[in-house]
C-alpha atoms as a PDB file:
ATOM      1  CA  UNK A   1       7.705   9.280   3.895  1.00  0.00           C
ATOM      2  CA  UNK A   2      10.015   7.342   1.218  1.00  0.00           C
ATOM      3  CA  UNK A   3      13.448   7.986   0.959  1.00  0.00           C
ATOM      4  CA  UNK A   4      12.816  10.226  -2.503  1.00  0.00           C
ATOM      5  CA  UNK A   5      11.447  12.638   0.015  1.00  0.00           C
ATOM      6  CA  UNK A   6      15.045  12.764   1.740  1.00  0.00           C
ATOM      7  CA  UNK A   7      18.200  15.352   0.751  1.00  0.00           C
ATOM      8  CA  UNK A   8      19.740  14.360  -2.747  1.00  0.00           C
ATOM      9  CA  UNK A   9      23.360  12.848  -2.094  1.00  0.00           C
ATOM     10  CA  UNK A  10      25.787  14.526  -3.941  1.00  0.00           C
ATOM     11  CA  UNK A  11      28.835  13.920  -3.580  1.00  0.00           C
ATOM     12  CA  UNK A  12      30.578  17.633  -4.183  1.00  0.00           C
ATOM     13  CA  UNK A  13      32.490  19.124  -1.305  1.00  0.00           C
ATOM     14  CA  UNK A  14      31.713  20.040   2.608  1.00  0.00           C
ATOM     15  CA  UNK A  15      29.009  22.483   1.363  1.00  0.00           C
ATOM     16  CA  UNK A  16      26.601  19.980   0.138  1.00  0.00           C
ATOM     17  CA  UNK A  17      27.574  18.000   3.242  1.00  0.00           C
ATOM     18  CA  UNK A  18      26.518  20.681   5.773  1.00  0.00           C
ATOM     19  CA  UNK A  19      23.706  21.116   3.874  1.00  0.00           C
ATOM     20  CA  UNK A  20      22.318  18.235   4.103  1.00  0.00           C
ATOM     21  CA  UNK A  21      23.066  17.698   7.216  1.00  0.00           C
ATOM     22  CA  UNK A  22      20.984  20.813   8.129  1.00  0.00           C
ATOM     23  CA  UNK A  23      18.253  19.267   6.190  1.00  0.00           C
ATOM     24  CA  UNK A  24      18.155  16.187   7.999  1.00  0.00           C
ATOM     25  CA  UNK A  25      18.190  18.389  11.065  1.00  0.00           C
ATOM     26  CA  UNK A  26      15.473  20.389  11.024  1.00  0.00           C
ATOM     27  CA  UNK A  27      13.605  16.997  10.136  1.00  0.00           C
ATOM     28  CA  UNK A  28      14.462  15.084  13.099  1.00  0.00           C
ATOM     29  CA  UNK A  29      13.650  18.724  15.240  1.00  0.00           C
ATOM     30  CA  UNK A  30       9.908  18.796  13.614  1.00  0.00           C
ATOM     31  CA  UNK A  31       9.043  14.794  13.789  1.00  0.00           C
ATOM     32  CA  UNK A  32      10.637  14.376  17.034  1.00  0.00           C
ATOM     33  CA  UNK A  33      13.291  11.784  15.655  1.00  0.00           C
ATOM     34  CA  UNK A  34      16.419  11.765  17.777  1.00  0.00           C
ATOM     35  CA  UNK A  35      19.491  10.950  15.888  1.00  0.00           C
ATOM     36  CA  UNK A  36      21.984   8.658  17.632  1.00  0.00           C
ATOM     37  CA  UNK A  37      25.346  10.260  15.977  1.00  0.00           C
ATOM     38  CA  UNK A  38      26.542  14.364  16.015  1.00  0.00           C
ATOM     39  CA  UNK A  39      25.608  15.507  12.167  1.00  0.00           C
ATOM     40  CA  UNK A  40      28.626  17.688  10.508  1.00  0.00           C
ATOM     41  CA  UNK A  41      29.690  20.741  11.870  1.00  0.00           C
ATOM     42  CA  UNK A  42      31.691  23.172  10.463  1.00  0.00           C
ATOM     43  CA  UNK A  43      35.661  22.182  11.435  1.00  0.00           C
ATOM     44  CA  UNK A  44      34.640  18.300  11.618  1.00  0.00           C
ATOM     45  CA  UNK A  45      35.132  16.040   8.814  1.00  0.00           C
ATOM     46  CA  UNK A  46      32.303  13.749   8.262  1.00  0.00           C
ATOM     47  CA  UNK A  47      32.704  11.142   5.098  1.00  0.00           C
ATOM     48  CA  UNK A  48      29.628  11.112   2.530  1.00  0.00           C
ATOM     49  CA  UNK A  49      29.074   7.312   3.933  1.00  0.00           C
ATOM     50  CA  UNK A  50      28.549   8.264   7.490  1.00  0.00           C
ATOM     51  CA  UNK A  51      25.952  11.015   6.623  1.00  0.00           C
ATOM     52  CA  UNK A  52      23.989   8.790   4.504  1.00  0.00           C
ATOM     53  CA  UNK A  53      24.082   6.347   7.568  1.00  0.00           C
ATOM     54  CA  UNK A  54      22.377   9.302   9.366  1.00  0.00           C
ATOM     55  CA  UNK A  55      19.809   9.320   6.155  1.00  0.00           C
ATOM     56  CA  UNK A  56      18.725   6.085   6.674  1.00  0.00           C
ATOM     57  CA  UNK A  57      18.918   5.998  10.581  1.00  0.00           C
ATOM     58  CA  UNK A  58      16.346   9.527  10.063  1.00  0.00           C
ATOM     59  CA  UNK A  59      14.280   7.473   7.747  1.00  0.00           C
ATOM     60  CA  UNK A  60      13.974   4.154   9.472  1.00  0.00           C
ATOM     61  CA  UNK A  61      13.078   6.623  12.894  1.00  0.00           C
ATOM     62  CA  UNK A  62      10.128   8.316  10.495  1.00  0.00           C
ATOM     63  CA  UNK A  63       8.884   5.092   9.454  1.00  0.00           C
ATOM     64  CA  UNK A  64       8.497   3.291  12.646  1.00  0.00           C
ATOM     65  CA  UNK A  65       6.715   6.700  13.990  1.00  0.00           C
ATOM     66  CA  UNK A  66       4.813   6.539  11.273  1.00  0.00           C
ATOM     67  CA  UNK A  67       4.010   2.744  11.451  1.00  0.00           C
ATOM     68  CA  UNK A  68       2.927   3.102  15.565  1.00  0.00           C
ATOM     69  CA  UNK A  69       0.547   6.614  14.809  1.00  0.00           C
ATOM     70  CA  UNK A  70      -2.481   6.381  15.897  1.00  0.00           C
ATOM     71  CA  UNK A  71      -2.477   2.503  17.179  1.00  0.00           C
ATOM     72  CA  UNK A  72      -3.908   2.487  20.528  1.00  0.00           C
ATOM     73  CA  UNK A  73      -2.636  -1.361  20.823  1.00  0.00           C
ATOM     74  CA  UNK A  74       1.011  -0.522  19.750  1.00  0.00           C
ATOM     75  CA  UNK A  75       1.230   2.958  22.280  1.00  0.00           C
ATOM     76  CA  UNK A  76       0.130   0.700  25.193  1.00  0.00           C
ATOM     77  CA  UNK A  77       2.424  -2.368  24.107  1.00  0.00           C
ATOM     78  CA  UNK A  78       5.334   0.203  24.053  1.00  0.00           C
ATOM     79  CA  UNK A  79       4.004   1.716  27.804  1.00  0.00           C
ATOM     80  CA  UNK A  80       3.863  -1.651  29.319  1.00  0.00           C
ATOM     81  CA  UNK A  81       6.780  -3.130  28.164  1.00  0.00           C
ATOM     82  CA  UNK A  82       9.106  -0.153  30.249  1.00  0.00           C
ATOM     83  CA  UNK A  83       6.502   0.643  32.657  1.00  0.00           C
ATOM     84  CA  UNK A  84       6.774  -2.180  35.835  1.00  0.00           C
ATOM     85  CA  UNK A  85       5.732  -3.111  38.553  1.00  0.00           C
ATOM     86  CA  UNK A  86       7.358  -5.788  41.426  1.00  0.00           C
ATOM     87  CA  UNK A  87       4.146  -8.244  42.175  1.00  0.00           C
ATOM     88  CA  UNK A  88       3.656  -9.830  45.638  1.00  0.00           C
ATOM     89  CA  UNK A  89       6.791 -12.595  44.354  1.00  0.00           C
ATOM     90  CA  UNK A  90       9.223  -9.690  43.809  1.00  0.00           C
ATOM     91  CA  UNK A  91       9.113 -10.476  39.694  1.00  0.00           C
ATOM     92  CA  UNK A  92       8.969  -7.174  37.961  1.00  0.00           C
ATOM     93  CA  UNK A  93       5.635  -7.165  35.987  1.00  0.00           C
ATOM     94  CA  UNK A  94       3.894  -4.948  33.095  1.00  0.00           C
ATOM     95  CA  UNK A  95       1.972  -1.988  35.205  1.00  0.00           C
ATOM     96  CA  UNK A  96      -0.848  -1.796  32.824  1.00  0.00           C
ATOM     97  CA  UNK A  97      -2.341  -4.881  30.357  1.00  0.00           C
ATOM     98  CA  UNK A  98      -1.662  -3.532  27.104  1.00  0.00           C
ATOM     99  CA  UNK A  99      -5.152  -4.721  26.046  1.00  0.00           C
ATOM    100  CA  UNK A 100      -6.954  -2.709  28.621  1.00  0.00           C
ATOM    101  CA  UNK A 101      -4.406   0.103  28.095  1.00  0.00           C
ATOM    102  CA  UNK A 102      -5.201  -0.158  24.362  1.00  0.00           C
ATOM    103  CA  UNK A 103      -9.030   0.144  25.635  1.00  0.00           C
ATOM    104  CA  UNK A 104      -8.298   3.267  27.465  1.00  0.00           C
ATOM    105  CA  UNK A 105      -6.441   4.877  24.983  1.00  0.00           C
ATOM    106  CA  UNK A 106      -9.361   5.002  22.462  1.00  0.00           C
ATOM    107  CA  UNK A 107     -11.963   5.603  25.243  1.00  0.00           C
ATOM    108  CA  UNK A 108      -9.635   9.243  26.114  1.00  0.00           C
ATOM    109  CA  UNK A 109      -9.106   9.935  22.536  1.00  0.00           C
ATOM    110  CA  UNK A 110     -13.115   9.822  21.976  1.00  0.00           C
ATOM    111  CA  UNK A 111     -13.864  12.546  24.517  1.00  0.00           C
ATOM    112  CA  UNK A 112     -11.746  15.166  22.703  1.00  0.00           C
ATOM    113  CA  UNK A 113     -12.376  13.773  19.105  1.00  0.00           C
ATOM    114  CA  UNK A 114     -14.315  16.653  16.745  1.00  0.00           C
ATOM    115  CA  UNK A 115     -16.921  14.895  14.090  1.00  0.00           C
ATOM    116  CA  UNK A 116     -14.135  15.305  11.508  1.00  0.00           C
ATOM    117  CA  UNK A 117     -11.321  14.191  13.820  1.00  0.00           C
ATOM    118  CA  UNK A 118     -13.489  10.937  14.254  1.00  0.00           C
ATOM    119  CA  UNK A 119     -14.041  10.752  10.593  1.00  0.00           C
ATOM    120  CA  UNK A 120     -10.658  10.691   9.437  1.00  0.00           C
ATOM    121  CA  UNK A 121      -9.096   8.260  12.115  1.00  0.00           C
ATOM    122  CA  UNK A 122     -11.802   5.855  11.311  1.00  0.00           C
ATOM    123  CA  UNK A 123     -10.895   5.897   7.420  1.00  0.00           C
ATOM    124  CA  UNK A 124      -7.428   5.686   8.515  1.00  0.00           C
ATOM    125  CA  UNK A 125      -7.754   2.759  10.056  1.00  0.00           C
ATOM    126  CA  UNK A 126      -9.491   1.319   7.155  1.00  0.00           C
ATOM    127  CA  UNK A 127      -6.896   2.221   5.028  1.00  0.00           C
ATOM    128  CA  UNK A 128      -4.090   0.805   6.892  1.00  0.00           C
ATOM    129  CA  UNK A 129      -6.016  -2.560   6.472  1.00  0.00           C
ATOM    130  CA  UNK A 130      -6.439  -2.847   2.245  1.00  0.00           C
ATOM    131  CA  UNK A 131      -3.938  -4.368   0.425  1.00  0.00           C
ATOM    132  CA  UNK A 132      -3.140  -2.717  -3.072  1.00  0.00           C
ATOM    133  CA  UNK A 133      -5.339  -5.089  -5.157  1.00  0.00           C
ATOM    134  CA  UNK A 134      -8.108  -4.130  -2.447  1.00  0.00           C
ATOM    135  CA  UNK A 135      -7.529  -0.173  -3.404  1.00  0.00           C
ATOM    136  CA  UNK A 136      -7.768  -1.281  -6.882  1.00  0.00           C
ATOM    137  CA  UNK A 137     -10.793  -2.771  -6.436  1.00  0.00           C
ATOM    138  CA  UNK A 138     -12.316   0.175  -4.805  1.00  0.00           C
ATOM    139  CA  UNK A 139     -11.182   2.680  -7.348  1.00  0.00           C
ATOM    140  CA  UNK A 140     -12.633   0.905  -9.797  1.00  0.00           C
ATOM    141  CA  UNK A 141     -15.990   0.225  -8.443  1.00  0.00           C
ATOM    142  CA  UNK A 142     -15.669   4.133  -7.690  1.00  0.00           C
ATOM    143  CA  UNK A 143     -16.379   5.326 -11.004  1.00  0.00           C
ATOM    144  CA  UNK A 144     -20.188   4.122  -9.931  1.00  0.00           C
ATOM    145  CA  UNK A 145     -20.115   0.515 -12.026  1.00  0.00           C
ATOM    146  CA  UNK A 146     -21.693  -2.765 -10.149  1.00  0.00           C
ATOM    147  CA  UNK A 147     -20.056  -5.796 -11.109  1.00  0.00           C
ATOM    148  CA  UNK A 148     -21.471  -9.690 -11.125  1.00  0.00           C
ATOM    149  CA  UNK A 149     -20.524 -11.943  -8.126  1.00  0.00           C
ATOM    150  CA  UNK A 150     -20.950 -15.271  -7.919  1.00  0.00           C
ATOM    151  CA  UNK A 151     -21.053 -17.762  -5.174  1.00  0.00           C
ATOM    152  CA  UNK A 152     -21.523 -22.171  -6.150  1.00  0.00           C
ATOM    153  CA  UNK A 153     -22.843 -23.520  -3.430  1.00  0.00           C
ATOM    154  CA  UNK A 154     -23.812 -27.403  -3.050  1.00  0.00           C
ATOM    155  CA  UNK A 155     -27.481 -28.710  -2.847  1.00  0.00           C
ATOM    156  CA  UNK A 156     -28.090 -30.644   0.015  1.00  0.00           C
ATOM    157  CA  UNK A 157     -29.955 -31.306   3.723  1.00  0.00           C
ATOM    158  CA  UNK A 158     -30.190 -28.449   5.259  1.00  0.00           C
ATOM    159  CA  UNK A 159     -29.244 -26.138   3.125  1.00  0.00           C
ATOM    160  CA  UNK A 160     -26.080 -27.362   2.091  1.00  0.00           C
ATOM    161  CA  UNK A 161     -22.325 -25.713   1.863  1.00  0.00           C
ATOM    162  CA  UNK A 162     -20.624 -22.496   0.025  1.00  0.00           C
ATOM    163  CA  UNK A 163     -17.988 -24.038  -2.267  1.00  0.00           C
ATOM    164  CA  UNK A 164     -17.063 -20.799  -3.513  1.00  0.00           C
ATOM    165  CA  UNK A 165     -18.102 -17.322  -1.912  1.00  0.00           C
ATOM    166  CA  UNK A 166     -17.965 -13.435  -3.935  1.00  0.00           C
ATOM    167  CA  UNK A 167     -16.322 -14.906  -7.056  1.00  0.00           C
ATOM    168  CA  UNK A 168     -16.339 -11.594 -10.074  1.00  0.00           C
ATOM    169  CA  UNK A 169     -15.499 -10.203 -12.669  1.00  0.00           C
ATOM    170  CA  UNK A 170     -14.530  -6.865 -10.676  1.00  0.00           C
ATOM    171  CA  UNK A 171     -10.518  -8.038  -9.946  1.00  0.00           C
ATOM    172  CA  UNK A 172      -9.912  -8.394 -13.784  1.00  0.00           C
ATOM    173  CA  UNK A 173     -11.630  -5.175 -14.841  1.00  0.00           C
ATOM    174  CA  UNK A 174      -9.403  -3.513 -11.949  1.00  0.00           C
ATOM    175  CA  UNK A 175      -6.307  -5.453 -12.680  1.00  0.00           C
ATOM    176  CA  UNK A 176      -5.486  -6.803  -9.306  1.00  0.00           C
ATOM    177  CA  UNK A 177      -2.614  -8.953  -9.148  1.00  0.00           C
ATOM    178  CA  UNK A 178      -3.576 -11.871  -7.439  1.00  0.00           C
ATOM    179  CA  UNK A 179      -6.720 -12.982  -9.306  1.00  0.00           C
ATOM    180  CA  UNK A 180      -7.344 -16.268  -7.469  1.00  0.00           C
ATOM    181  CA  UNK A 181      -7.383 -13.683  -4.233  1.00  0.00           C
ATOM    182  CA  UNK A 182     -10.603 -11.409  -5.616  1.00  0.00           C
ATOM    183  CA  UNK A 183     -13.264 -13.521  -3.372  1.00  0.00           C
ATOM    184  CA  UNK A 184     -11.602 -12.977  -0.655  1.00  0.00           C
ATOM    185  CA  UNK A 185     -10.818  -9.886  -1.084  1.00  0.00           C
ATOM    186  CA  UNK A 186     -14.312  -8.561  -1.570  1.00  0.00           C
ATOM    187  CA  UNK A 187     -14.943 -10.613   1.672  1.00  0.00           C
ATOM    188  CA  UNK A 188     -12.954  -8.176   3.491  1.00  0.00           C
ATOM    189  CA  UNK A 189     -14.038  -5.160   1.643  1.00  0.00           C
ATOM    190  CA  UNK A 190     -17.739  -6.360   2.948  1.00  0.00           C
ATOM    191  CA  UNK A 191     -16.949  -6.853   6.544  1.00  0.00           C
ATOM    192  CA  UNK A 192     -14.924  -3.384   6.215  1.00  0.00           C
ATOM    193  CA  UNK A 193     -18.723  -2.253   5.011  1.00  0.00           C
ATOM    194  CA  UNK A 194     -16.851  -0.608   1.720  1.00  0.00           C
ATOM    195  CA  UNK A 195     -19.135  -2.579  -0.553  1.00  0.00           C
ATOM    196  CA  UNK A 196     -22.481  -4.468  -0.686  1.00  0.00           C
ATOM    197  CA  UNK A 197     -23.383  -7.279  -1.689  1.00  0.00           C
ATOM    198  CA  UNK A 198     -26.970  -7.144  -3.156  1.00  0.00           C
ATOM    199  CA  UNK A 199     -29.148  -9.330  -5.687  1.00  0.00           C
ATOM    200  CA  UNK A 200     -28.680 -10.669  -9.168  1.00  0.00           C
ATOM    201  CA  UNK A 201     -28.932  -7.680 -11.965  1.00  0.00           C
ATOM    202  CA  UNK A 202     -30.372  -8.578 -14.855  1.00  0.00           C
ATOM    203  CA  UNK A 203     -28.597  -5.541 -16.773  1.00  0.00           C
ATOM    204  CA  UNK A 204     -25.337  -8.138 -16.134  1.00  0.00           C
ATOM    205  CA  UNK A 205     -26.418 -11.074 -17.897  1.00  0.00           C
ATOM    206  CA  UNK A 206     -23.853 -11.406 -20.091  1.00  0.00           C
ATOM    207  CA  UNK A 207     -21.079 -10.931 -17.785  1.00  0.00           C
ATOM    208  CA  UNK A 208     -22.387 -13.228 -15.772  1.00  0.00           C
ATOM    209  CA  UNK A 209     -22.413 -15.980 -18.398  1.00  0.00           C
ATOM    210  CA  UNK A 210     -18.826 -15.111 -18.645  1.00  0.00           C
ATOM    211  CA  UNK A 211     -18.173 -15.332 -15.222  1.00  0.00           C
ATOM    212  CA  UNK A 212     -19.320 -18.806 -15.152  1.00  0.00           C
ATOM    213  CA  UNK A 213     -16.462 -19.968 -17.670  1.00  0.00           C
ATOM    214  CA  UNK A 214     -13.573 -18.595 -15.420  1.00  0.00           C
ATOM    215  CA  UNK A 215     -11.532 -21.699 -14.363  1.00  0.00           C
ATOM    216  CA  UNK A 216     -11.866 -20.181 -10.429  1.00  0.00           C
ATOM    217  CA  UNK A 217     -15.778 -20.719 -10.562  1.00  0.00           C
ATOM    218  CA  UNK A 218     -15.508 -23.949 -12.884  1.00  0.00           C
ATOM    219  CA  UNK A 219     -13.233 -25.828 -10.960  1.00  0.00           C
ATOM    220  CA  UNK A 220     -15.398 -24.805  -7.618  1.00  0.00           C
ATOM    221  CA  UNK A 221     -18.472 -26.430  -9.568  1.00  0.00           C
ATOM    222  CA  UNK A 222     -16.936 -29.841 -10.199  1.00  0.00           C
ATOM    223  CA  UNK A 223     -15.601 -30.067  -6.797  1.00  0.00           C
ATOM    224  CA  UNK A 224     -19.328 -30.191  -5.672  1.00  0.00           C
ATOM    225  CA  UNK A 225     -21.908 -33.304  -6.075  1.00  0.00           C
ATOM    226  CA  UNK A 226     -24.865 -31.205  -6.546  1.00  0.00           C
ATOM    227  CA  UNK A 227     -23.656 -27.373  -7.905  1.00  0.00           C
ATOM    228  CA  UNK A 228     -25.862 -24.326  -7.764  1.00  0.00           C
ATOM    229  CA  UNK A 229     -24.389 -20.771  -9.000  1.00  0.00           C
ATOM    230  CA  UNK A 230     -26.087 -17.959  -6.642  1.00  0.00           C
ATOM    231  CA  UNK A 231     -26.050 -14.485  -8.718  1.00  0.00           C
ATOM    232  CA  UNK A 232     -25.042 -11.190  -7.034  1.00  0.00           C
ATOM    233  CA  UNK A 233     -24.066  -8.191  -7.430  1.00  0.00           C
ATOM    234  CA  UNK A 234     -21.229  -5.868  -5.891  1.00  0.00           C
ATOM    235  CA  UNK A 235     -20.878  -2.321  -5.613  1.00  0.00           C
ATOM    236  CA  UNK A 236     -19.415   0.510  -3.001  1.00  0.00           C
ATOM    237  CA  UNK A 237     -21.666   0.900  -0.601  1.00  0.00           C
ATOM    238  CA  UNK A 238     -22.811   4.050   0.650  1.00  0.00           C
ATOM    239  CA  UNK A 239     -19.729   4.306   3.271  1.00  0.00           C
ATOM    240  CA  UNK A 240     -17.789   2.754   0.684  1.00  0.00           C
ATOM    241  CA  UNK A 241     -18.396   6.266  -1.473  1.00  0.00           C
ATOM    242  CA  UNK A 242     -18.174   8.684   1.568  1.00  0.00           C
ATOM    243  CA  UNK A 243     -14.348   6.701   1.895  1.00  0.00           C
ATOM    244  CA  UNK A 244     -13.453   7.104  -1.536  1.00  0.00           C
ATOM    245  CA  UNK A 245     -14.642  10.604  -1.317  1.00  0.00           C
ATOM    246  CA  UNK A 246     -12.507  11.502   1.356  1.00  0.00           C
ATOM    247  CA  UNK A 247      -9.624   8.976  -0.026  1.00  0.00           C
ATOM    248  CA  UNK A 248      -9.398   9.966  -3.756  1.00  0.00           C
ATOM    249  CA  UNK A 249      -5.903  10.636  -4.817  1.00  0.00           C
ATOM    250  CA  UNK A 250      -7.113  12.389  -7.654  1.00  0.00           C
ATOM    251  CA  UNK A 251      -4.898  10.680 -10.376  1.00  0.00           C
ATOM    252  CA  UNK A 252      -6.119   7.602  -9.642  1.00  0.00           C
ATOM    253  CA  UNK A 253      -7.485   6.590 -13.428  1.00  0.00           C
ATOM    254  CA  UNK A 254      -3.646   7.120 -14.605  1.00  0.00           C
ATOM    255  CA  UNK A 255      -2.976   4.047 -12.933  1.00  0.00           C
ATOM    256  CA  UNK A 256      -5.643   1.511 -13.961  1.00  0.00           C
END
């Protein structure tokens, strides 16, 4: 919900007024929002000021609904901060821990949950977790591409260290915004199981000669005493497809 979804603002006469006012109505009556002023009725003057005020107070209400759907931890922080309790002292406590309330909340939602219902609040939840250079990355490795990924890592007893983990070539070809970020990002699209991290393709030779030269992977190489550059390869793994699948916005190219 942004506010281009909200009533234009006009500023022509008590007709547009009431109008809107009716709009933002029958919004608050289907999302449950309760506005905290009377809207215009007919025989009260309200300026165009204090209705917008009621805009934004409808808007800011749909956002935080739409910011605590769905979050087990937020319902059962909300339900144990105005539930209490008096303990055995007489100091008013939280009834429930909102950890173990949090806990409980998922374990009642799962005996109700259809296949599809689980589906689609477990690529939710994903979602709410990417940043927008992390969708980026995603729809590009969605068009079926693998990408080179390398990690410098220094030779020593052991086994040595990771200077450098999942540097690629994948952030530029997506145009994320934060370059420097791309390893870590596709660290977190791995442990969110979106993509996989598999050996070196030899079909990528070249890119990964270019790679190499990027200042991110160069700089990581004189940092170390004894450099070695570990070849890999990322694309979306198989849940990474069934996600994007079931994510696609359609117009997604128009944007890259």
């Amino acid at each position: 919900m942004t506010s281009e979804n909200l009533p234009s603002s006009p500023e022509g006469g008590d007709e547009n007024l009431l109008r809107r006012a009716g709009r933002l109505a029958g919004w608050a009556a289907r999302t449950g929002v309760t506005l905290g002023r009377r809207l215009p009725v007919p025989g009260l003057e309200l300026a165009g000021e204090g209705l917008r005020q009621v805009e934004r107070q409808v808007l800011t209400g749909l956002r935080r609904r739409l910011d605590e759907v769905d979050d087990p931890y937020v319902i059962a922080l909300n339900a144990a901060g105005t539930q209490h309790a008096p303990d055995p002292a007489g100091e008013l406590v939280p009834a429930r821990e909102p950890l173990r309330a949090a806990m409980k909340e998922l374990l009642d939602r799962s005996v109700g949950f259809r296949r599809d219902q689980a589906r689609e609040y477990l690529y939710a939840t994903v979602l709410r977790q990417l940043t927008p250079d992390e969708a980026r990355i995603i729809a590009t490795l969605a068009t079926g591409a693998a990408f080179p990924v390398i990690d410098v890592t220094e030779r020593g007893f052991g086994g040595g260290r990771t200077i450098l983990r999942n540097a690629s070539t994948v952030g530029k070809a997506a145009g994320v915004t934060l370059a420097d970020e791309v390893p870590g990002y596709l660290t977190r699209l791995s442990g969110f199981g979106l993509v996989e991290l598999d050996d070196e393709s030899p079909e990528l030779e070249s890119q990964y000669e270019i790679l190499a030269t990027e200042d991110l992977v160069r700089t990581a190489v004189k940092s170390a005493r004894r450099a070695r550059l570990v070849r890999r390869t990322v694309r979306l793994s198989r849940f990474g497809r069934r996600f994007w699948v079931a994510c696609d916005p359609g117009d997604w190219a128009r944007v890259l």
